[in-house]
Protein backbone atom coordinates (compact mmCIF):
# COMPACT_ATOMS: atom_id res chain seq x y z
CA UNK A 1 149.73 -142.52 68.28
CA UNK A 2 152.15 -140.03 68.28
CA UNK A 3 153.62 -137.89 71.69
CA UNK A 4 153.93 -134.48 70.13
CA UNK A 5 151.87 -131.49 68.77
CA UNK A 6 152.30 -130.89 65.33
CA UNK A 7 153.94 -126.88 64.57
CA UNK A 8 150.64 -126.23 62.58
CA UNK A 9 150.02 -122.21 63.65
CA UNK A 10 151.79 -119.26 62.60
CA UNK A 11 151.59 -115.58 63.48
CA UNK A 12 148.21 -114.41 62.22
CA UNK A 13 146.41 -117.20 64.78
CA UNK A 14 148.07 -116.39 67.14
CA UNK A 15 147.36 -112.47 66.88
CA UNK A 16 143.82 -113.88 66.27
CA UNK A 17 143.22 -115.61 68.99
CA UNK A 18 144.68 -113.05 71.20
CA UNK A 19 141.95 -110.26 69.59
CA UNK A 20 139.42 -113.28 69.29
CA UNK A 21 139.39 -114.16 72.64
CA UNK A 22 139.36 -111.07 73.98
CA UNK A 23 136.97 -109.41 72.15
CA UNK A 24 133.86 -110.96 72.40
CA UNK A 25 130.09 -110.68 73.85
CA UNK A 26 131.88 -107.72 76.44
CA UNK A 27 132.80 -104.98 74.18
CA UNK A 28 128.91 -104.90 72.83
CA UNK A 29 127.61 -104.00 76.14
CA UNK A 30 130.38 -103.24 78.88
CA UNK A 31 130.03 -99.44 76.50
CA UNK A 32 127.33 -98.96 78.43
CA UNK A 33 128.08 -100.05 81.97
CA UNK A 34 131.50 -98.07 82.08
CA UNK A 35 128.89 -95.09 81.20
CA UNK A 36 126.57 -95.74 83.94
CA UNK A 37 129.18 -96.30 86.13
CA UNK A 38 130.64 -92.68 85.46
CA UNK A 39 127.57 -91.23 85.51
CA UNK A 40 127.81 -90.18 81.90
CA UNK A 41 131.14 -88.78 82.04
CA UNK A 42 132.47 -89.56 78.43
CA UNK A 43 135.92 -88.85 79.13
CA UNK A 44 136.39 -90.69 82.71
CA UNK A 45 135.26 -93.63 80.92
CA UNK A 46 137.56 -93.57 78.32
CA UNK A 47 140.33 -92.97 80.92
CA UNK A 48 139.16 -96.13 82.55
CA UNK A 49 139.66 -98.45 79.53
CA UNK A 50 142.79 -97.16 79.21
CA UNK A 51 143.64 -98.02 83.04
CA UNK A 52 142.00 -101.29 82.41
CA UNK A 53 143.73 -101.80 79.02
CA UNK A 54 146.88 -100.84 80.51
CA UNK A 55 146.72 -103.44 83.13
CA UNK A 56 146.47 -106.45 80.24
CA UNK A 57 149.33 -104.98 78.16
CA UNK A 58 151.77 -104.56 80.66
CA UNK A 59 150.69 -108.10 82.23
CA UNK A 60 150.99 -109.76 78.41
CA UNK A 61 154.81 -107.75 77.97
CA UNK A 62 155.72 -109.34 81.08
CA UNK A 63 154.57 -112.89 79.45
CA UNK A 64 156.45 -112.22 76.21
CA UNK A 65 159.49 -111.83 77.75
CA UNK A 66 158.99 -115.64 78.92
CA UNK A 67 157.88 -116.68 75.69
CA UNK A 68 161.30 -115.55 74.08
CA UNK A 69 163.39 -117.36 76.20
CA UNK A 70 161.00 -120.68 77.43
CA UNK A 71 159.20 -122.84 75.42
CA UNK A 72 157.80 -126.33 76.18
CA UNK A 73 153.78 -127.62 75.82
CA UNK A 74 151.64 -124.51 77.47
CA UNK A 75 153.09 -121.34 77.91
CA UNK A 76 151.69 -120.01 81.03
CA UNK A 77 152.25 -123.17 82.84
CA UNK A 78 155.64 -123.85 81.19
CA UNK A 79 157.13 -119.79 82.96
CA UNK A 80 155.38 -120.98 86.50
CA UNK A 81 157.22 -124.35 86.17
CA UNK A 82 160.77 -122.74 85.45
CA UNK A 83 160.35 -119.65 87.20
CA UNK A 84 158.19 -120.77 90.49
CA UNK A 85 158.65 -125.12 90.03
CA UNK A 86 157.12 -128.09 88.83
CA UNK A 87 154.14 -128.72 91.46
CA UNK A 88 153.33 -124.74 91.35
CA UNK A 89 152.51 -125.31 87.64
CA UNK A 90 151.04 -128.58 88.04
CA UNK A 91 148.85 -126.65 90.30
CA UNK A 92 148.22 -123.93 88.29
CA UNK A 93 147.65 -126.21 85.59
CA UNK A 94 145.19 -127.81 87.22
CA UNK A 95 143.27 -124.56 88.30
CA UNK A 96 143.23 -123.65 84.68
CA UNK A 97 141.96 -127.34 83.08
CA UNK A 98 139.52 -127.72 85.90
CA UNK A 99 137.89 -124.46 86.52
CA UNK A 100 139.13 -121.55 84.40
CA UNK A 101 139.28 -122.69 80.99
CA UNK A 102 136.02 -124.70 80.98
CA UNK A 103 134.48 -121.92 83.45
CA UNK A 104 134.80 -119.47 81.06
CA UNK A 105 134.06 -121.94 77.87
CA UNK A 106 130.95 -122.59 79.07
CA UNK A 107 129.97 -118.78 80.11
CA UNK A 108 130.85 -117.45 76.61
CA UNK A 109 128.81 -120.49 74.76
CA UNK A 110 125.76 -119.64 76.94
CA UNK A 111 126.46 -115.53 75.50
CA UNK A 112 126.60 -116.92 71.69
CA UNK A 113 123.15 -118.52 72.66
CA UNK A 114 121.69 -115.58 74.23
CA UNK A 115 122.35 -113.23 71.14
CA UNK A 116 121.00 -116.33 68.97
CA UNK A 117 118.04 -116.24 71.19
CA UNK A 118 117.23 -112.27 70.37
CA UNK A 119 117.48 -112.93 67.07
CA UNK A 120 115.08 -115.31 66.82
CA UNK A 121 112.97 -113.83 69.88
CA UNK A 122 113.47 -116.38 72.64
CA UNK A 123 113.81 -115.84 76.49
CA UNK A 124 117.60 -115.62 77.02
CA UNK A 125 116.91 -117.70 79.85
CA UNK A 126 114.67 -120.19 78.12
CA UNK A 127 115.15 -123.70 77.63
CA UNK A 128 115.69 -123.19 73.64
CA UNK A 129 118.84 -121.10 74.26
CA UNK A 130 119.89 -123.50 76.96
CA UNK A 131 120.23 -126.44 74.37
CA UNK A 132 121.47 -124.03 71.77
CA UNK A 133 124.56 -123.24 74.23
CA UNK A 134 125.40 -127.24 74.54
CA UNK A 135 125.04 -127.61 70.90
CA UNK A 136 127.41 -124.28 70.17
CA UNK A 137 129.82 -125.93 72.63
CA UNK A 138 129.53 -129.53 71.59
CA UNK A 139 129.93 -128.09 67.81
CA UNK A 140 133.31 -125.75 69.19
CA UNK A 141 135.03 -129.09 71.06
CA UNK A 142 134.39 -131.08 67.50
CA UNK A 143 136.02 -128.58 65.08
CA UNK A 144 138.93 -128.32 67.67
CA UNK A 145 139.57 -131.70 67.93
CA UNK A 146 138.42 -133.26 64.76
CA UNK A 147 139.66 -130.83 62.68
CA UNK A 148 142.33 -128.10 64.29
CA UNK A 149 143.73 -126.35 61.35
CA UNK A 150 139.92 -125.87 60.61
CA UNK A 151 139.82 -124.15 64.36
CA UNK A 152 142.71 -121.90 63.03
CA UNK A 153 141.16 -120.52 60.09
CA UNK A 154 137.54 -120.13 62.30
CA UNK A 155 139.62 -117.81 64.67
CA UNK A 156 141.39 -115.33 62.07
CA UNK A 157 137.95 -115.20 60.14
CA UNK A 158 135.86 -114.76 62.59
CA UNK A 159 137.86 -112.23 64.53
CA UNK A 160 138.06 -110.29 61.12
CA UNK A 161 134.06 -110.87 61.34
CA UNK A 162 133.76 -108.85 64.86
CA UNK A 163 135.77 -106.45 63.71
CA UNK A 164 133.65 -104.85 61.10
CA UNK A 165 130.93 -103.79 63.17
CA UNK A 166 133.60 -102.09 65.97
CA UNK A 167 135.66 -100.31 62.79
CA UNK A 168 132.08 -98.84 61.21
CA UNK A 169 130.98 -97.70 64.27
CA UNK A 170 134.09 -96.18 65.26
CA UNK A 171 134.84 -94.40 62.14
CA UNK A 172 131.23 -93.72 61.32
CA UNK A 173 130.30 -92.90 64.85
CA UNK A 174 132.64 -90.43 65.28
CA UNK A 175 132.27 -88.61 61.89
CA UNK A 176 128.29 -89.15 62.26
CA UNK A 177 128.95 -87.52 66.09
CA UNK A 178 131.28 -84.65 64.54
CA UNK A 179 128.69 -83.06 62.45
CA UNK A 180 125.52 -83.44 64.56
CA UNK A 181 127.36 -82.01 67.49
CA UNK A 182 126.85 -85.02 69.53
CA UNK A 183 129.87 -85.82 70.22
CA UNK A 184 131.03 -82.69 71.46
CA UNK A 185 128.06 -82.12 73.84
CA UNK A 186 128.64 -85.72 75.16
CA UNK A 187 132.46 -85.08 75.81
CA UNK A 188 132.32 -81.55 77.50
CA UNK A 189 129.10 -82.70 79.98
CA UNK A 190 130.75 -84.10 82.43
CA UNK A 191 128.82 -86.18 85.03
CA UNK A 192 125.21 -86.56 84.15
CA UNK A 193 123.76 -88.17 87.35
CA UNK A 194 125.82 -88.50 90.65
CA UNK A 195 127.31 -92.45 91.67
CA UNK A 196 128.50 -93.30 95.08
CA UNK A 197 131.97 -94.36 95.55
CA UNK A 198 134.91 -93.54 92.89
CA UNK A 199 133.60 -93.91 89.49
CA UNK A 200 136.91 -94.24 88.00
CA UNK A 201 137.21 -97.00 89.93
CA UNK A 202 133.88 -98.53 89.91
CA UNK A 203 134.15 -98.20 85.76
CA UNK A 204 137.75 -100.04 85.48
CA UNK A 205 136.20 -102.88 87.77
CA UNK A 206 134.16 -103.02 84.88
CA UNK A 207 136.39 -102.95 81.96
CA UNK A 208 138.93 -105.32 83.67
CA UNK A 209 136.30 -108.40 83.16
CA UNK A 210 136.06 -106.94 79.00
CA UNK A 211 139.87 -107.25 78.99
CA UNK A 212 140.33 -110.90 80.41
CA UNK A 213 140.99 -114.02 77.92
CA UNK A 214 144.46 -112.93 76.41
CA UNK A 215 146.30 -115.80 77.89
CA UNK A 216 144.51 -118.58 76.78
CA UNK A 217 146.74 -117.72 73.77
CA UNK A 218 149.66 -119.13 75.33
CA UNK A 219 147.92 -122.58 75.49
CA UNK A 220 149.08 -123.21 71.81
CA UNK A 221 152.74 -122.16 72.61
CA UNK A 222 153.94 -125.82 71.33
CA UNK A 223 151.70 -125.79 68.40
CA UNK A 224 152.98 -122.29 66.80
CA UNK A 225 155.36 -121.80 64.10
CA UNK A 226 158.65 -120.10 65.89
CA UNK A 227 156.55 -119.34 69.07
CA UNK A 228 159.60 -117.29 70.59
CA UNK A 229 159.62 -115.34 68.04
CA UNK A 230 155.52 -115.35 67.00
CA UNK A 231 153.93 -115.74 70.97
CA UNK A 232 155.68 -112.68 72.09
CA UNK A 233 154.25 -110.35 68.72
CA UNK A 234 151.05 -112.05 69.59
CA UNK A 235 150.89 -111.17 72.56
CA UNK A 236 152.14 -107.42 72.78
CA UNK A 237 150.90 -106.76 69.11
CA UNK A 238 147.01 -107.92 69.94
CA UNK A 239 146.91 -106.45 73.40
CA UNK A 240 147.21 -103.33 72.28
CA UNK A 241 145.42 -103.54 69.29
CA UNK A 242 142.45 -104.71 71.26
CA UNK A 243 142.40 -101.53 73.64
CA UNK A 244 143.09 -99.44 70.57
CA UNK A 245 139.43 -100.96 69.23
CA UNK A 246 137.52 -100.37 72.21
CA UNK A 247 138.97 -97.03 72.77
CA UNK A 248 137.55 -95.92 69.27
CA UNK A 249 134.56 -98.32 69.61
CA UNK A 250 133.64 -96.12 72.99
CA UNK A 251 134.29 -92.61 70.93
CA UNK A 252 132.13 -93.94 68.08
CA UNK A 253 129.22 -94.83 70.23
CA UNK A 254 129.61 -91.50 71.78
CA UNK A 255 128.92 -89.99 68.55
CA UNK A 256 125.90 -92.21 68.05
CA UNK A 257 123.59 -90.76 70.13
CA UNK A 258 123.84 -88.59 73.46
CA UNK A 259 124.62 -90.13 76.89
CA UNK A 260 121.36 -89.43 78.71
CA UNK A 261 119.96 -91.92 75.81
CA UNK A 262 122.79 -94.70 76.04
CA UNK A 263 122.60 -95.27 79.77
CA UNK A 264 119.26 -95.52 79.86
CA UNK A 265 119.14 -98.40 77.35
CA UNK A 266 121.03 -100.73 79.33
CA UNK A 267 122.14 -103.88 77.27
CA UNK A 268 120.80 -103.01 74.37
CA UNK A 269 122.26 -99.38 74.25
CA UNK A 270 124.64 -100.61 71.42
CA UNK A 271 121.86 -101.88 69.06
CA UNK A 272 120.04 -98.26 69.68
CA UNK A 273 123.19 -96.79 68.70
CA UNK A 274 123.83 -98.99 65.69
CA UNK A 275 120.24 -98.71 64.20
CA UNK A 276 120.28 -94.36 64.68
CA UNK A 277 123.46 -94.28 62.67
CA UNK A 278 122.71 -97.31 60.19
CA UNK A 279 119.00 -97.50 60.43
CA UNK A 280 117.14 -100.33 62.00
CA UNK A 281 118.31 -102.81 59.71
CA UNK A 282 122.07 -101.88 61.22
CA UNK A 283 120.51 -102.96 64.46
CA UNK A 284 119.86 -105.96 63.87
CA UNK A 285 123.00 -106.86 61.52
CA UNK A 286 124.80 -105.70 64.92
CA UNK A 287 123.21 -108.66 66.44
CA UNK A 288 124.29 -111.28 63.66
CA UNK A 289 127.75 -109.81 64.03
CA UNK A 290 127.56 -110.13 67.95
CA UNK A 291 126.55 -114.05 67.43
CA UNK A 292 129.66 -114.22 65.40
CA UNK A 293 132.32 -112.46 67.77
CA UNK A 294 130.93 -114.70 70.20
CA UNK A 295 131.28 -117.72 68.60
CA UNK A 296 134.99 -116.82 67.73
CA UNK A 297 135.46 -115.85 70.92
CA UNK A 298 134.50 -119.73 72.23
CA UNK A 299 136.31 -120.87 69.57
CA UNK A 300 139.31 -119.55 71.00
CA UNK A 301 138.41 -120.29 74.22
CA UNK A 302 137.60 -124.15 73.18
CA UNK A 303 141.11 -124.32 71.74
CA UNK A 304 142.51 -123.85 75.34
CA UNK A 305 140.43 -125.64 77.17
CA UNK A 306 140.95 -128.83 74.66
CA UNK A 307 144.63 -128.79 75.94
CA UNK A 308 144.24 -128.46 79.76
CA UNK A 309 144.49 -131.58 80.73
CA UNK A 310 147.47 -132.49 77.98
CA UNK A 311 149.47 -129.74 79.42
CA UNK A 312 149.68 -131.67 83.13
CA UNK A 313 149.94 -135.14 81.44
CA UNK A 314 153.05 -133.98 79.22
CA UNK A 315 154.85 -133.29 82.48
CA UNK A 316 153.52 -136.87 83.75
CA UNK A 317 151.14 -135.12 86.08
CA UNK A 318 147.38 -135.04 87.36
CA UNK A 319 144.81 -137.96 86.70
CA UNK A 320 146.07 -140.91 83.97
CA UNK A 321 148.84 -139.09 82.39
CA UNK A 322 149.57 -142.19 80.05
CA UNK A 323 145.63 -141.42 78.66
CA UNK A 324 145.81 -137.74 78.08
CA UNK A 325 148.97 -137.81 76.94
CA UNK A 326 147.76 -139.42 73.60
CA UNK A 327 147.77 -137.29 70.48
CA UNK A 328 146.07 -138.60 67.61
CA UNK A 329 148.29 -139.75 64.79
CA UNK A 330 145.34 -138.21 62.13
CA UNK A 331 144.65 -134.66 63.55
CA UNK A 332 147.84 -134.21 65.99
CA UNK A 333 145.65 -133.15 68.71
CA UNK A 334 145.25 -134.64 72.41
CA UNK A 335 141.62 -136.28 72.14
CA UNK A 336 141.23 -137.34 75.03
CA UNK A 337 142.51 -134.38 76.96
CA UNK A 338 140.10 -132.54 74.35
CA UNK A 339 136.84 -134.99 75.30
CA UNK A 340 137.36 -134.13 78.99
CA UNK A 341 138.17 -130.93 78.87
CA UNK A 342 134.24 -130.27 77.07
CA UNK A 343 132.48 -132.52 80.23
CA UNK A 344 134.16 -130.42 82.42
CA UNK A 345 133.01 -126.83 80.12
CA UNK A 346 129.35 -128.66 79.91
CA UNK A 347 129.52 -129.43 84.21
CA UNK A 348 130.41 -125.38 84.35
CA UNK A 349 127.55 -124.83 81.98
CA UNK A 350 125.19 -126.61 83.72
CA UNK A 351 126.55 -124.32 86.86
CA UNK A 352 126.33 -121.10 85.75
CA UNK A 353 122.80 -121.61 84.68
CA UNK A 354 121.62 -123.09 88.07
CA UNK A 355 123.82 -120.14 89.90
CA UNK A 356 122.79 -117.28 88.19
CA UNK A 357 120.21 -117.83 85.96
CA UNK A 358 117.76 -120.26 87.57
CA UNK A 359 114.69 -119.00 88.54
CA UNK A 360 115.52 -120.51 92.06
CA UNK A 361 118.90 -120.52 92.36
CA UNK A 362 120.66 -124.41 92.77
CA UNK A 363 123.59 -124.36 94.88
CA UNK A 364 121.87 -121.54 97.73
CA UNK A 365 124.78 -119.72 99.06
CA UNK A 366 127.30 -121.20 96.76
CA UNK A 367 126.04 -119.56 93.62
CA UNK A 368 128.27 -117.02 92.13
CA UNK A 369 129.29 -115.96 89.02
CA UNK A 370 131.72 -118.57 87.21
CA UNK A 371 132.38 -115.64 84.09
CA UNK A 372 134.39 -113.53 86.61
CA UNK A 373 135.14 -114.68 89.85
CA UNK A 374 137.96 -117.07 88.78
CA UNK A 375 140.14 -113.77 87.40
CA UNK A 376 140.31 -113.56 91.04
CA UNK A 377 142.87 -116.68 91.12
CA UNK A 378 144.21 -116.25 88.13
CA UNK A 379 145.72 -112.77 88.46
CA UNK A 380 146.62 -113.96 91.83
CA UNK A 381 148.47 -116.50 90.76
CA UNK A 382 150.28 -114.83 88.09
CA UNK A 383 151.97 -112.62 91.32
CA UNK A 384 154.54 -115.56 91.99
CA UNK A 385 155.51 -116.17 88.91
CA UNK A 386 156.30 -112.56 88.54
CA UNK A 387 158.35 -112.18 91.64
CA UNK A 388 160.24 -115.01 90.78
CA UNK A 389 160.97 -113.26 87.26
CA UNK A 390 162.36 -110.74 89.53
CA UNK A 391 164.73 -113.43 91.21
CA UNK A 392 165.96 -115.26 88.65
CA UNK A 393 165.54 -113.55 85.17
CA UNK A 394 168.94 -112.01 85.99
CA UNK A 395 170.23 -111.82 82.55
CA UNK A 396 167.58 -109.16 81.61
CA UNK A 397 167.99 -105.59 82.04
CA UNK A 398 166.43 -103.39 85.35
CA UNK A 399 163.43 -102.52 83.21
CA UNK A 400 162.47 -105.86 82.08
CA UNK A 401 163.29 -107.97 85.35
CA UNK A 402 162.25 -105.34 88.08
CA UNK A 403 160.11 -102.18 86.26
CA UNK A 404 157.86 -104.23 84.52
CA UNK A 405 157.28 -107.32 86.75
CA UNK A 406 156.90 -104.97 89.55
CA UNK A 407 153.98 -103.22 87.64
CA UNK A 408 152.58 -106.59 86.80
CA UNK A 409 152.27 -107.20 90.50
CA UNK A 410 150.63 -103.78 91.17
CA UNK A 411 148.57 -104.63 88.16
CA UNK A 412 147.58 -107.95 89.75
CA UNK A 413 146.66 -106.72 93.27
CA UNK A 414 144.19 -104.22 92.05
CA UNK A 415 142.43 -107.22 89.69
CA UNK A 416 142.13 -108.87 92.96
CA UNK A 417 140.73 -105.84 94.68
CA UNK A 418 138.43 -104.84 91.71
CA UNK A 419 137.01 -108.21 92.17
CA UNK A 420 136.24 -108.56 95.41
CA UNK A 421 134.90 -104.77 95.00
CA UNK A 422 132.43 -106.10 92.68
CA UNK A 423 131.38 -109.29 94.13
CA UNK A 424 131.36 -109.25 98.02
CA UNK A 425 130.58 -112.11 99.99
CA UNK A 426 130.34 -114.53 96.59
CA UNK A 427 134.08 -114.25 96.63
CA UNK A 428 134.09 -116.12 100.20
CA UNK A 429 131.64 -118.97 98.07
CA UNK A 430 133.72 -119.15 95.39
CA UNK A 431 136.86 -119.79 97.12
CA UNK A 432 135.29 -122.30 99.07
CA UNK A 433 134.61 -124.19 95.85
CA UNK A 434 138.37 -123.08 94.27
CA UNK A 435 139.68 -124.93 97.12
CA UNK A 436 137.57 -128.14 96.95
CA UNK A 437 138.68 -128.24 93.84
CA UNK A 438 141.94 -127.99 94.42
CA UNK A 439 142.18 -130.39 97.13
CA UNK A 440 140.76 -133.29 94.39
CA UNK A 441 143.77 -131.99 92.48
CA UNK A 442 146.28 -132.63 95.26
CA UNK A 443 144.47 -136.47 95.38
CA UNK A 444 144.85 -136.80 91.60
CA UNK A 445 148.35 -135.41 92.05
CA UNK A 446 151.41 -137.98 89.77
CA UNK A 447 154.67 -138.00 90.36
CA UNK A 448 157.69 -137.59 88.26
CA UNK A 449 158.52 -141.38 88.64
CA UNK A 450 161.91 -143.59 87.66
CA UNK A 451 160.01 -144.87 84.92
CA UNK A 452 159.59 -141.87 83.06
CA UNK A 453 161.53 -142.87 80.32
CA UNK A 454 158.85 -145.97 80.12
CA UNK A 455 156.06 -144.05 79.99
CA UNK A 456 157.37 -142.15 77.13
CA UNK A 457 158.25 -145.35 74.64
CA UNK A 458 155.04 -147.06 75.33
């Protein structure tokens, strides 16, 4: 067995599974919410994926600093070891193995199901698309660990896959919009119906959740090709490029059909919009293209999650750090780390369906929704790390160690906000849980021991 991850990614897989991960099942259908949520007014939704979009890139230019100047086994974790200290990131490490990586696995295998199940005209909350979801995730953990340079070329294809549909409906939308006049008549109506609250605000809530995933990337920090030179473009290159897409994605569908029509077909507003500019067979190719941006999109995600547990026990951390430690001499990734980290997706799996889609719910006032709520933590924990940048990063200039980071945190606090906006009292629930969970993880705690060196030769 060997102790190390082989340098087997370079720059295009890394831009991939920023834009992979990212966009996925969201950008099909979140169109239509940030609509609703505006009451039809085109151009305060685009100004809230923009907001929204602006939030990620400033968050991931923050995390590319990092990336040029650390570099160890999993980027995230390695900047809140160095900047914050070791049993901050063997916390936030085990946050990320234990609920937010498999949390969010799980979630995104259950979407690939669903859009399987319209296809072939199940219930989306049947038992056929419940297998289908263990089989897409049990089929996502074996091409990551069996075969990982495989898992590479799935990402950059398949995120070139979900692209096609967004880039014909942008530029076909738009030109299809010009001439009809719908686009026009959609941009200068303003509000359609009236909302309560802010609807800028109440649409960014919603855009935030279409934006999260970009730093699973950072998980393969030891595995890329010059990753202080190829994590950083990654990261600022495919940020940006993602809110470019659903900026034009938004327009196109604007120029589809008019608003009054979108909003009022919910979910499947985007297929209506598809099969009026591309006739109904464009609707359902939409579909087939949806089940393949979200099966990238788990790829991606599965790729992460594989490597949770390896990034605590390469610092000697967390539960048996001798056994998930182990990379395999064949494929150069950490099996068993990889073989946990899919019972704990399939135990969040088996969660989300009893929370939230259950026709009696499970877990009674402990259900909430494991897709989201964990951004909560997440962006909070990403604060310290920043202020710390702040402290110690005193080799950079004022723009990159106080403008920026201080941004970052602004950013941060409003993802907080925006969640708690959305979600209420399931907030209290899932903290409840977050801290259980983090309890076991002070029990499992290890401890960087005098025979260190040992551990290492055997």
């Amino acid at each position: 067995m060997n102790d190390g991850l082989e340098k087997r990614y370079g720059l295009l897989t890394a831009i991939a599974m920023v834009v992979g991960i990212v966009i996925g099942s969201g950008v099909f259908f979140k169109a239509e919410k940030v609509l609703v949520a505006t009451g039809g007014d085109l151009p305060t939704g685009l100004l809230a994926w923009f907001l929204g979009g602006m939030v990620m890139v400033i968050c991931a230019y923050n995390f590319a600093i990092m990336a040029t100047k650390h570099e160890k086994v999993s980027g995230v974790v390695d900047y809140a070891e160095v900047l914050v200290g070791p049993k901050y990131a063997y916390f936030f490490a085990w946050f990320m193995a234990t609920i937010y990586f498999p949390a969010m696995t799980s979630v995104v295998a259950w979407v690939s199901a669903r859009y399987f199940g319209v296809l072939m005209g199940w219930s989306i909350v049947g038992p056929e698309v419940m297998v289908i979801a263990g089989v897409f995730l049990v089929g996502s953990y074996v091409v990551n660990a069996l075969a990982p340079k495989l898992a590479g070329i799935l990402q950059v294809s398949t995120t070139v896959a979900k692209l096609i549909p967004l880039f014909l409906m942008a530029i076909v939308g738009t030109i299809f919009g010009m001439k009809n006049g719908v686009l026009a008549a959609n941009m200068s109506s303003g509000a359609i119906v009236e909302v309560a609250g802010n609807p800028l605000f109440t649409a960014v809530v919603g855009t935030c959740f279409a934006y999260e995933g970009w730093i699973c990337a950072t998980s393969i920090n030891s595995e890329l090709k010059d990753s202080k030179k190829n994590l950083p473009r990654a990261l600022t290159f495919g940020t940006i490029f993602v809110v470019i897409v659903y900026m034009v994605y938004y327009v196109g569908l604007a120029g589809a059909v008019e608003n009054e029509i979108m909003m009022a077909g919910g979910e499947t507003g985007a297929k209506l919009a598809f099969s009026t500019v591309f006739t109904q067979a464009g609707g359902t190719l939409l579909f087939v293209f949806v089940v393949i941006s979200c099966l990238g999109t788990l790829n991606g995600l599965m790729m992460a999650n594989t490597r949770g547990f390896y990034a605590m026990a390469a610092r000697k951390e967390g539960p048996r750090p001798r056994v998930f430690s182990v990379v395999d001499e064949v494929t150069k990734m950490p099996t068993n780390s990889a073989l946990l980290g899919l019972m704990m997706a399939m135990l969040w799996l088996a969660y989300f369906y009893g929370a939230n889609l259950a026709p009696t719910p499970w877990f009674g006032a402990f259900c909430f929704d494991s897709s989201e709520l964990p951004i909560i933590t997440i962006y909070a924990m990403y604060i310290p790390i920043f202020v710390m940048m702040i402290k110690k990063e005193k080799e950079l200039g004022v723009f990159k160690r106080v403008i920026m980071p201080v941004i970052s945190i602004i950013g941060c606090i409003f993802m907080i906000v925006a969640a708690c906006f959305s979600h209420k009292m399931a907030v209290v629930a899932y903290l409840i849980v977050f801290s259980v969970i983090m309890i076991i993880g002070i029990l499992a705690i290890g401890k960087y021991t005098s025979n260190k060196v040992k551990i290492n030769n055997k």
